[in-house]
Protein backbone atom coordinates (compact mmCIF):
# COMPACT_ATOMS: atom_id res chain seq x y z
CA UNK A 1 -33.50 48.39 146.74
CA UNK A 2 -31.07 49.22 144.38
CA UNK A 3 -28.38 46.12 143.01
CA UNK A 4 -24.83 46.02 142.62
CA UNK A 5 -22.58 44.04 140.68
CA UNK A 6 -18.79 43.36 141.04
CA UNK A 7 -16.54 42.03 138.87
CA UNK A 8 -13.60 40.07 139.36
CA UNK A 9 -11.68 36.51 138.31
CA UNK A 10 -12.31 33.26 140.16
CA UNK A 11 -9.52 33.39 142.95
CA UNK A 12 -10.79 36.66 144.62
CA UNK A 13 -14.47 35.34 144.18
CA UNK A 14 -13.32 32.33 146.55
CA UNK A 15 -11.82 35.13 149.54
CA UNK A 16 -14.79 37.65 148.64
CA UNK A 17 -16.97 34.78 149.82
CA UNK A 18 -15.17 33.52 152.28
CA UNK A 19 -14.54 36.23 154.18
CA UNK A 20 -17.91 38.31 153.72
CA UNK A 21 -16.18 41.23 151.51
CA UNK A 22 -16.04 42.58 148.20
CA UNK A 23 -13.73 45.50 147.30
CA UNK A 24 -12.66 47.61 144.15
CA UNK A 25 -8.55 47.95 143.49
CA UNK A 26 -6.43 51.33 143.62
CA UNK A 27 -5.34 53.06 140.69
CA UNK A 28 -1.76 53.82 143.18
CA UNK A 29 0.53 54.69 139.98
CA UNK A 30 -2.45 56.87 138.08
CA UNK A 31 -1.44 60.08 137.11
CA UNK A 32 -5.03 61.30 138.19
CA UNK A 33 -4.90 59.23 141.39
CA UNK A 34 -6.88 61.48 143.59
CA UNK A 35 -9.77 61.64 140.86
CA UNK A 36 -10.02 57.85 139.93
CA UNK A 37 -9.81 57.07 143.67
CA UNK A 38 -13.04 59.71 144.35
CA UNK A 39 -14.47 57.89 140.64
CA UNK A 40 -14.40 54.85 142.63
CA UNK A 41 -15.51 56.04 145.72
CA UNK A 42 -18.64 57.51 144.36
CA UNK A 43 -19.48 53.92 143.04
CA UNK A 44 -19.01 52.99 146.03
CA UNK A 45 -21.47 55.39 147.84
CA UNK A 46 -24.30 54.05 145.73
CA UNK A 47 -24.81 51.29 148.25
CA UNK A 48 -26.47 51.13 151.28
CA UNK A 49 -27.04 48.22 153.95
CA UNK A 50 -29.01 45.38 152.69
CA UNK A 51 -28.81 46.17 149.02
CA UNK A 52 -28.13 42.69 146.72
CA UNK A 53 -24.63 42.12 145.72
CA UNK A 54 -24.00 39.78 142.94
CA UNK A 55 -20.50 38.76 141.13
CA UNK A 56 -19.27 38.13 137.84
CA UNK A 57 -16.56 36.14 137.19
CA UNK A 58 -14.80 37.02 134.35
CA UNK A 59 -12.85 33.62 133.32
CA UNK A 60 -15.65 31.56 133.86
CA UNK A 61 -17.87 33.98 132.14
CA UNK A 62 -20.88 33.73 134.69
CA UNK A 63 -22.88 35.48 136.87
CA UNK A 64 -23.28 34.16 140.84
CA UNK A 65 -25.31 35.42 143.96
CA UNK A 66 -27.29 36.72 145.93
CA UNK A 67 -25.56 38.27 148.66
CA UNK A 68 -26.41 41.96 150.56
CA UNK A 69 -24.90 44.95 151.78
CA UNK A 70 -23.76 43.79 155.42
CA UNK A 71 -23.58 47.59 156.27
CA UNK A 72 -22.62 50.31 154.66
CA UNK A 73 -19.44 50.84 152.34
CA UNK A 74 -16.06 51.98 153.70
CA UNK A 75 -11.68 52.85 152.46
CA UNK A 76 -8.97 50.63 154.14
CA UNK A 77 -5.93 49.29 153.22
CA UNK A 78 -5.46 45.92 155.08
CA UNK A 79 -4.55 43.03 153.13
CA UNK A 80 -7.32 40.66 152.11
CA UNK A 81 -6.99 39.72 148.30
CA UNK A 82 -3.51 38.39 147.33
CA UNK A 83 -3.37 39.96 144.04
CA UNK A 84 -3.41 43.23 145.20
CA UNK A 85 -4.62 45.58 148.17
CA UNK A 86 -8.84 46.44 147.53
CA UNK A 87 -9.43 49.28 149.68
CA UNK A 88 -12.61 50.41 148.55
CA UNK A 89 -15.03 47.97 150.34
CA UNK A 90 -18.27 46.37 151.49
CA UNK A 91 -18.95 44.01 153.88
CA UNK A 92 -21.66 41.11 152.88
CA UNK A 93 -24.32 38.65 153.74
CA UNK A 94 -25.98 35.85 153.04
CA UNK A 95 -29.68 36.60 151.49
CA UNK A 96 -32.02 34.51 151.47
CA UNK A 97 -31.35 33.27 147.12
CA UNK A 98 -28.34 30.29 147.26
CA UNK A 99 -28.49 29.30 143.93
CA UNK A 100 -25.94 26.66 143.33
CA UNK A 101 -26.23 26.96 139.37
CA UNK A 102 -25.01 30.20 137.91
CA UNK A 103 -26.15 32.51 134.84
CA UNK A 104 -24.23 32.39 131.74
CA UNK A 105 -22.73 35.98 129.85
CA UNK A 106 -24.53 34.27 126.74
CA UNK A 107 -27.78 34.09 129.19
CA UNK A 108 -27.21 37.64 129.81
CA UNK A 109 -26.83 38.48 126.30
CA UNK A 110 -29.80 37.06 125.61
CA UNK A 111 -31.57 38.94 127.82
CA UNK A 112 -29.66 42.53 126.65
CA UNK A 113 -30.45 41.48 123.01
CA UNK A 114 -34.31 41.19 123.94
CA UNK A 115 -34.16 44.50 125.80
CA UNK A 116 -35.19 42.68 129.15
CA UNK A 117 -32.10 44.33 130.62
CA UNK A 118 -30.40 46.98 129.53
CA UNK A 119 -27.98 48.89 131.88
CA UNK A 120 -26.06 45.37 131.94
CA UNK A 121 -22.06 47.12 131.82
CA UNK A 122 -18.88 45.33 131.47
CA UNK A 123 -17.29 47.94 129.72
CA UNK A 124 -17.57 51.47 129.74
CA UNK A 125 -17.18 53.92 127.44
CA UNK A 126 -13.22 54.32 128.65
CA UNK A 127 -12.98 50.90 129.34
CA UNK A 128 -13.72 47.80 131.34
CA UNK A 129 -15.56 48.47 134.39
CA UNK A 130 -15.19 46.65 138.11
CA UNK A 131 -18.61 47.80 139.75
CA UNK A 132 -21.98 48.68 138.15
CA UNK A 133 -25.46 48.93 138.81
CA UNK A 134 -28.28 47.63 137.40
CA UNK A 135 -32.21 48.67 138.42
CA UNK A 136 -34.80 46.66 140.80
CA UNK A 137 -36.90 45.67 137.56
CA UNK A 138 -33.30 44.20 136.03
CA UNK A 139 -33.08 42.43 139.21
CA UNK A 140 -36.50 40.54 138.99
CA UNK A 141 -35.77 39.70 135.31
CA UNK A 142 -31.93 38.07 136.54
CA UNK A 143 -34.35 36.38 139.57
CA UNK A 144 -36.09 34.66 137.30
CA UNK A 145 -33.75 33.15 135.10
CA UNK A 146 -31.76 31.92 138.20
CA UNK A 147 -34.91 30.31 139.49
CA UNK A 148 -35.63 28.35 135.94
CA UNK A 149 -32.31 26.81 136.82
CA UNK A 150 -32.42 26.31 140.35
CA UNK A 151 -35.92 25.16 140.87
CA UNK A 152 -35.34 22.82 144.00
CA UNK A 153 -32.31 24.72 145.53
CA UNK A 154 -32.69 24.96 148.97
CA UNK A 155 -29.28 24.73 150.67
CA UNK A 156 -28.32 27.34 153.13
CA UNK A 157 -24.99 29.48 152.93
CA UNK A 158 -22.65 31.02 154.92
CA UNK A 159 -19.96 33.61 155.59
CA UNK A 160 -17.22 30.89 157.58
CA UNK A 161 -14.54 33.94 157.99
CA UNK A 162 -16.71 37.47 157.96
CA UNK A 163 -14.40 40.12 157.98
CA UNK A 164 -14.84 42.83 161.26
CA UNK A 165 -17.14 45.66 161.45
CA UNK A 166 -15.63 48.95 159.69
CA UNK A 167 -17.55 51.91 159.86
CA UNK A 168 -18.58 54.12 156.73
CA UNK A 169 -16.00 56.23 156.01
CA UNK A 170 -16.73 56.96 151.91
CA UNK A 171 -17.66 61.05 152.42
CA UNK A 172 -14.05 61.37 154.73
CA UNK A 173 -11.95 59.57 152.28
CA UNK A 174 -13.14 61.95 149.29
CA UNK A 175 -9.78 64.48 147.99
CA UNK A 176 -10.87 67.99 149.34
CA UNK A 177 -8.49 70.79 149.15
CA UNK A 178 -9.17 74.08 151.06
CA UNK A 179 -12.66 73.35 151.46
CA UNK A 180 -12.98 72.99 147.53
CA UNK A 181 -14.01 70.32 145.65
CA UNK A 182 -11.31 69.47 143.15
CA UNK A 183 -13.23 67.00 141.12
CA UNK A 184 -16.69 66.04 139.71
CA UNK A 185 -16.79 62.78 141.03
CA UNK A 186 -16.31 63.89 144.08
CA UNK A 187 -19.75 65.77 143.57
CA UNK A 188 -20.63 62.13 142.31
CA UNK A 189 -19.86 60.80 145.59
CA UNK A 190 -21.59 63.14 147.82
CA UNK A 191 -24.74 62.92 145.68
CA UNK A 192 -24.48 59.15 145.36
CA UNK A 193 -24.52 58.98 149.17
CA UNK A 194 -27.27 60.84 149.43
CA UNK A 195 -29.33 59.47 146.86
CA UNK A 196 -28.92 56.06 148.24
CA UNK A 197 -30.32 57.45 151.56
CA UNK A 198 -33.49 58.68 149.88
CA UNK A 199 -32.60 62.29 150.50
CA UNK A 200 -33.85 65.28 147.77
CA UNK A 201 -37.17 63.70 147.93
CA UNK A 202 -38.27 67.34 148.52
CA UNK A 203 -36.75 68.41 145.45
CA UNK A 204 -37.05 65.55 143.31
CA UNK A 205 -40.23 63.74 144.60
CA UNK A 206 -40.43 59.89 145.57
CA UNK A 207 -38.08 57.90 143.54
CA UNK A 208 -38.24 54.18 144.05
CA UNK A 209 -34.50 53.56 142.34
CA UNK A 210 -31.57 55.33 140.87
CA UNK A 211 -28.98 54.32 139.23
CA UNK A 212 -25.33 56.15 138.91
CA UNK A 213 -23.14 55.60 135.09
CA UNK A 214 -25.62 54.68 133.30
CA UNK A 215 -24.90 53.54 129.75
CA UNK A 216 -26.27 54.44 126.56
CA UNK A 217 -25.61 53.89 122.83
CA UNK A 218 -24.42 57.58 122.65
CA UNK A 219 -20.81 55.91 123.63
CA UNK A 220 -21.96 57.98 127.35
CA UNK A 221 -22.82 57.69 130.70
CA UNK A 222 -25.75 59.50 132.23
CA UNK A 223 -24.57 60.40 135.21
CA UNK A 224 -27.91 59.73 137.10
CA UNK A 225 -31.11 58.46 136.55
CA UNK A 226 -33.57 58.77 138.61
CA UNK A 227 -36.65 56.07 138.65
CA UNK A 228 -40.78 56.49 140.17
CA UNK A 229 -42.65 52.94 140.46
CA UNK A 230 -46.16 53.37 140.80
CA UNK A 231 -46.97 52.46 144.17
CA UNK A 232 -49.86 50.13 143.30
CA UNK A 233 -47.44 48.40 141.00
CA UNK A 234 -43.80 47.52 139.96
CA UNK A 235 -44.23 49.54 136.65
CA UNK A 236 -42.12 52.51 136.25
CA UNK A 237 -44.31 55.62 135.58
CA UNK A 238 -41.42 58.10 135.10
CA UNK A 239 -37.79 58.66 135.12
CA UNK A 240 -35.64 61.63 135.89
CA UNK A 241 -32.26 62.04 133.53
CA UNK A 242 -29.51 64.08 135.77
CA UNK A 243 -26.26 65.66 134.36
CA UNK A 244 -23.81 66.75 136.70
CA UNK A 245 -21.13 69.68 136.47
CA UNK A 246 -18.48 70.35 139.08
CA UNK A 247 -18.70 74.00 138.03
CA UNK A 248 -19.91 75.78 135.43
CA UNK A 249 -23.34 73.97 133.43
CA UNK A 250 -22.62 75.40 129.63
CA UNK A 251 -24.27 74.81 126.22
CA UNK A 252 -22.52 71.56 125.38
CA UNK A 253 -23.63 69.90 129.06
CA UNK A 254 -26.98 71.10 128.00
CA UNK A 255 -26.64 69.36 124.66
CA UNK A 256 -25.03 66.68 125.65
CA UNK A 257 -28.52 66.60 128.34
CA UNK A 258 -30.98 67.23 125.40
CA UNK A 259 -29.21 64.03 123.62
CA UNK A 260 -29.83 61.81 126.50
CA UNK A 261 -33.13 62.89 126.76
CA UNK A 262 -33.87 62.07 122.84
CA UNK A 263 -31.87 58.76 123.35
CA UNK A 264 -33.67 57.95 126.40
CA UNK A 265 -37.05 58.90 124.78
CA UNK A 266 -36.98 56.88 121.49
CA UNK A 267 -34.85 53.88 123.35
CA UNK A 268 -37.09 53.30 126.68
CA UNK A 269 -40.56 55.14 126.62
CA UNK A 270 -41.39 54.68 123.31
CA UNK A 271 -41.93 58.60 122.98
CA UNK A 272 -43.96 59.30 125.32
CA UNK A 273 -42.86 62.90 126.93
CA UNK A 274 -45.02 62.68 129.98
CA UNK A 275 -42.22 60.24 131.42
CA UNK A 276 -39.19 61.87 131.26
CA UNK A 277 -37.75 65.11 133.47
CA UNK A 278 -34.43 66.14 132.69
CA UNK A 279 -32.07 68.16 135.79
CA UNK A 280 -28.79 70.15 135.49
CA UNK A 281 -26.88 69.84 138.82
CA UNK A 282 -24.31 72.52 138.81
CA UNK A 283 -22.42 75.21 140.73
CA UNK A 284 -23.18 77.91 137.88
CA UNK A 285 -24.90 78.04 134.92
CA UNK A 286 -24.32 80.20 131.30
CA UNK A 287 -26.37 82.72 130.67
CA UNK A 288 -26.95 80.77 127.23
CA UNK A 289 -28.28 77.63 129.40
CA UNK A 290 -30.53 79.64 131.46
CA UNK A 291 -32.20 81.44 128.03
């Protein structure tokens, strides 16, 4: 069950809660509109009913949950926030963690600095970042720490305004032109979606997790990451690093690939070869790749 984290400052934390919703603002005056909105959308697509939601507040500097996924992610424009209209949105629930105490950034950083967590991202590479993901194993570790200061919470939540029902509409809100995809997060999206739903297993085998954007000390994002839990355990066996290419796949994606697969190898597996794949997603590829 993959997790999801959205940030966002203390006054829209009180309606997100209040009203069962979280949602990611529109970049309306962007130049490259149409491509940050399907950037956003493909974030989006990563989540599926039931999956945890947390927050972080930014003023306050802390991490609160655990909500889920009530439901699966949708675009509309109704006011809800008074800041500013949030279209791209997700209904949520109460889980069954109400921890009245919440985790501090220097908690966090404590954690990031002892490699407990790692794809921990309040900035990206082009700048500060509203939604990201972290893995099922990150989860546990966050579970923990929240339970070392909550041992005796047992109060029960609620939702006392849930916003209605909306149906997914993620895939019909993406900008196609002529039956042409005009951007690569568009591809994003649609293989976001479909990750989340446990499709490609045919191609791919059985991942347990994946994770979309995920950082790296190359001052990149690898743009998915596919993860294989061994099935008598919670211990990740294998991962799978995926770079994706709206059209053409040439020598410097499959550089920049071979970089993330050095990074990833010294960084998380401690060398060992046997547990990483590396995949090129791409409508065409150079001759020069394919040698």
């Amino acid at each position: 069950m993959a997790v999801h984290i959205f940030v966002l400052n203390e006054n829209n934390y009180k309606i997100c809660v209040r009203k069962g919703i979280v949602g990611l603002p529109e970049a309306k005056d962007s130049k490259q509109h149409d491509n940050v909105c399907d950037g956003l959308l493909s974030r989006l697509a990563c989540i599926k009913e039931d999956d945890y939601i947390l927050m972080y507040i930014t003023g306050a500097k802390e991490l609160r949950g655990v909500w889920q996924a009530d439901g699966e992610p949708y675009y509309e424009e109704s006011k809800i926030w008074d800041d500013k209209i949030y279209p791209f949105r997700c209904k949520i629930k109460c889980s069954e963690f109400n921890f009245t105490n919440s985790l501090s950034l220097n908690d966090i950083n404590d954690l990031r600095n002892s490699d407990k967590i790692w794809t921990w991202a309040l900035q990206r590479a082009n700048g500060s970042n509203a939604m990201f993901s972290i893995s099922n194993y990150e989860f546990g570790v966050l579970l923990n720490e929240y339970m070392k200061i909550n041992p005796f919470s047992l109060r029960k939540s609620f939702i006392p305004e849930p916003s209605p029902f909306h149906s997914n509409n993620i895939i019909e809100s993406l900008h196609i032109k002529d039956n042409k995809i005009r951007f690569e997060y568009t591809v994003m999206a649609y293989l976001n979606d479909a990750f989340s739903k446990k499709k490609f297993m045919n191609l791919f085998g059985n991942y347990s997790d994946f994770l979309s954007y995920v950082p790296t000390n190359l001052g990149k994002e690898i743009d998915i990451l596919l993860m294989f839990e061994n099935p008598n355990s919670s211990e990740i066996i294998s991962y799978d690093i995926i770079e994706v290419k709206k059209d053409k796949f040439d020598i410097d994606a499959l550089s920049q690939l071979i970089d993330y697969e050095s990074w990833f190898l010294q960084k998380k597996v401690s060398g060992d070869l046997n547990m990483i794949r590396t995949t090129a997603i791409a409508k065409s590829f150079d001759s020069e790749v394919i040698d």
